[in-house]
C-alpha atoms as a PDB file:
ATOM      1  CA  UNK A   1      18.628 -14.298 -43.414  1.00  0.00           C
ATOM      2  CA  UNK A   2      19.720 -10.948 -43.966  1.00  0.00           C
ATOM      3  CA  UNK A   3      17.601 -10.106 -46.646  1.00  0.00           C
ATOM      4  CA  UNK A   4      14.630 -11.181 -44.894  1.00  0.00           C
ATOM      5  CA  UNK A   5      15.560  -8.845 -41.956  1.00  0.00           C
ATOM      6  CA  UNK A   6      16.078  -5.928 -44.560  1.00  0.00           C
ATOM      7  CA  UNK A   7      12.551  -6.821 -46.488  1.00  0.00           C
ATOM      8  CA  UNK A   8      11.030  -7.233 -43.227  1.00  0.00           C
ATOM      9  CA  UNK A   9      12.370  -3.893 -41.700  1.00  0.00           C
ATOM     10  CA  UNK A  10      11.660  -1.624 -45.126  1.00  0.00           C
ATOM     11  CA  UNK A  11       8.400  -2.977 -45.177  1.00  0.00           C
ATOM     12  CA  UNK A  12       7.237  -2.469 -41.534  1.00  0.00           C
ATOM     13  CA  UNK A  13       9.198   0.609 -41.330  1.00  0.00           C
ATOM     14  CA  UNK A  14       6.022   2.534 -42.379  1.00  0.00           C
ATOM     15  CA  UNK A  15       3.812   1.088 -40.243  1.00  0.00           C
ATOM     16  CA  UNK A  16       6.357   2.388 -37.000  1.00  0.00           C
ATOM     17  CA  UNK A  17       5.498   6.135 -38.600  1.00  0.00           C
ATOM     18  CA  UNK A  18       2.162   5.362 -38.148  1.00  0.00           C
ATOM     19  CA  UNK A  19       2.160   3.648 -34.627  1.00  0.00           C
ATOM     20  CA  UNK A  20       4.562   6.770 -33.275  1.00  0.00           C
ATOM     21  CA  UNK A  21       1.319   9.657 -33.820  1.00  0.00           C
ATOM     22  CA  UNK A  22      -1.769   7.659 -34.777  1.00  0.00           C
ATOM     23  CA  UNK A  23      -3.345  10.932 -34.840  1.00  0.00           C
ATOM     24  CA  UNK A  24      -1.244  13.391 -36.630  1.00  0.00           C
ATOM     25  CA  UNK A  25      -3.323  11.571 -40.138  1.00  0.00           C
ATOM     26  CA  UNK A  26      -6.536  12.319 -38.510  1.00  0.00           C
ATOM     27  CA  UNK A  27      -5.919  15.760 -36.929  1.00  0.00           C
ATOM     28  CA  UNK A  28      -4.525  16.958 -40.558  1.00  0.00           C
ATOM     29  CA  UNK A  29      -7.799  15.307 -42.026  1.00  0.00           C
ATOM     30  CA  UNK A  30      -9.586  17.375 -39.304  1.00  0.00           C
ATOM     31  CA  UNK A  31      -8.273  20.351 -40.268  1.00  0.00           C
ATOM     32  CA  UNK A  32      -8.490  20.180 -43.904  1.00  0.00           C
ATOM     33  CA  UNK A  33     -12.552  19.468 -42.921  1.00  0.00           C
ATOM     34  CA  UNK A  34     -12.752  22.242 -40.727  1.00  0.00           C
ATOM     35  CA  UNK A  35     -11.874  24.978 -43.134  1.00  0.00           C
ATOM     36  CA  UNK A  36     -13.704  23.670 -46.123  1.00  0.00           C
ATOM     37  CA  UNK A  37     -16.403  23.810 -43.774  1.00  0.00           C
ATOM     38  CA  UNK A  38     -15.974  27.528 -43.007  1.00  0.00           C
ATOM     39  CA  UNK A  39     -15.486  27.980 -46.145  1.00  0.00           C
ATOM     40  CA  UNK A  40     -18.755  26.872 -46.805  1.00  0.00           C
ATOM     41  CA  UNK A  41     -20.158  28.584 -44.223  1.00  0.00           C
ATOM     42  CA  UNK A  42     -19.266  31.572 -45.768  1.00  0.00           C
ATOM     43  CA  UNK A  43     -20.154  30.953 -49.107  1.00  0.00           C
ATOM     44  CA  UNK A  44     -23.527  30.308 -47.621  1.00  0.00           C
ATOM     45  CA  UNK A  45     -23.801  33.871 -45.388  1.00  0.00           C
ATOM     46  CA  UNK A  46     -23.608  35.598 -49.124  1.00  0.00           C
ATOM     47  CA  UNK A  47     -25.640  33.992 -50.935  1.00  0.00           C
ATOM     48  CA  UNK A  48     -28.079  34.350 -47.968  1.00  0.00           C
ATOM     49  CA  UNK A  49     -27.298  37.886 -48.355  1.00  0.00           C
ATOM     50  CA  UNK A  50     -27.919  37.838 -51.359  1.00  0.00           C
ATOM     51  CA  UNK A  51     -31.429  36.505 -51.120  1.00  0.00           C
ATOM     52  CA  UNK A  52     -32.347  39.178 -48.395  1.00  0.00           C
ATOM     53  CA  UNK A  53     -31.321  42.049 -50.665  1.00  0.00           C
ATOM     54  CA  UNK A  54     -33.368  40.996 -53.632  1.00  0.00           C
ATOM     55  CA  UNK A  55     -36.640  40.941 -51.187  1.00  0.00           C
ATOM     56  CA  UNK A  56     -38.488  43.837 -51.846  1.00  0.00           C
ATOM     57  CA  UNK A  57     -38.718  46.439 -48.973  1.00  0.00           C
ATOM     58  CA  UNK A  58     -42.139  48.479 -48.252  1.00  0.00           C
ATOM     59  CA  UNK A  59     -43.867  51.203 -46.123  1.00  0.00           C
ATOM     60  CA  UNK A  60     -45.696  51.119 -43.138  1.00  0.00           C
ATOM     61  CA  UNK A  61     -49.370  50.286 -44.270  1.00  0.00           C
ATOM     62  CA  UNK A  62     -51.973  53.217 -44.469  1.00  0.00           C
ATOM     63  CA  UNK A  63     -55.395  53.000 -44.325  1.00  0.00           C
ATOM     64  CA  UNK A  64     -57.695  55.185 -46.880  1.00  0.00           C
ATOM     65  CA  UNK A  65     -60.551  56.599 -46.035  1.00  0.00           C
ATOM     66  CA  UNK A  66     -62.719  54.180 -47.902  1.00  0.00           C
ATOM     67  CA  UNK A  67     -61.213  51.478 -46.003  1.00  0.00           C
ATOM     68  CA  UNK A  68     -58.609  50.074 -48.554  1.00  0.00           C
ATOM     69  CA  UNK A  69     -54.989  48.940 -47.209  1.00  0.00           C
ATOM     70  CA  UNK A  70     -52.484  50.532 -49.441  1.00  0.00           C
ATOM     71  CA  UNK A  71     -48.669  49.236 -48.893  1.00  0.00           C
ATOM     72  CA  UNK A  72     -46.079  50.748 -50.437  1.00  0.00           C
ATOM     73  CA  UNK A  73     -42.804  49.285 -52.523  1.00  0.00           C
ATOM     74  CA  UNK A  74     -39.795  51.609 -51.459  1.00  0.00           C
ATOM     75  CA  UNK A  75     -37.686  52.392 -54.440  1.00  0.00           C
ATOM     76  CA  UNK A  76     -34.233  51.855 -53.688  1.00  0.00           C
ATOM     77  CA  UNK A  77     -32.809  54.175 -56.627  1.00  0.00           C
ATOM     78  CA  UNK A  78     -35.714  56.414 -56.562  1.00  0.00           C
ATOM     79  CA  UNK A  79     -35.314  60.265 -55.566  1.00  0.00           C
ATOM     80  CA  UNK A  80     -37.455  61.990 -53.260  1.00  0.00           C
ATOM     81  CA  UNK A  81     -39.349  65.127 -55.978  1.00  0.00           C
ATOM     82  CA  UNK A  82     -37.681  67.723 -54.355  1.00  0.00           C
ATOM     83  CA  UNK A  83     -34.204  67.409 -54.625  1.00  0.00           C
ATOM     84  CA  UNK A  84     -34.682  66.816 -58.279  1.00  0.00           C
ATOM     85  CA  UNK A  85     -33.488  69.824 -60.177  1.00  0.00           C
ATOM     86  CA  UNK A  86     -34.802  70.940 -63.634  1.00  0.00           C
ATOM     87  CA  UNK A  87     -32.996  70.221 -66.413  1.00  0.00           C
ATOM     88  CA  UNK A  88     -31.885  73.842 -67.684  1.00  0.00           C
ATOM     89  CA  UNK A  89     -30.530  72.591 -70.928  1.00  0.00           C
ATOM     90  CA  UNK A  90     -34.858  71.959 -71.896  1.00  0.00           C
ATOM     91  CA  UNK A  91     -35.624  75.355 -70.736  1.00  0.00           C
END
């Protein structure tokens, strides 16, 4: 009789753990969820960045004379012609 009472005890001595916090499982599941998902969420924000940087930027529109719409790409690298200086070593 005493070994059933000791089989019976280790075995449902787990199950006490569990009836005690019920929740404690599912808030640490919770958790764990909630920063993969931020995580995620910020994974996402630079590879949306990303995206946005490699769309090309242009100028306001201008109208010609003849009627033609001309839009221009701005040049992210590119130097405005006056603040280029010669090259002295070619003159």
């Amino acid at each position: 009789m005493k070994r059933l009472m000791l089989i019976a005890m280790l075995t449902l001595a787990p199950l006490s753990v569990h009836a005690e916090n019920p929740l404690a499982l599912e808030d640490a599941e919770i958790d764990k969820a909630t920063r993969a998902m931020e995580e995620a969420a910020k994974n996402l924000t630079n590879i949306l960045g990303l995206v946005l940087r490699s769309i090309p930027q242009y100028e306001m529109p201008v109208v010609l004379p003849n009627g033609d719409i001309l839009i221009k790409r701005v040049q992210k690298n590119e130097q405005p012609p006056a603040t280029q200086e010669p090259d002295s070593s070619k003159i």
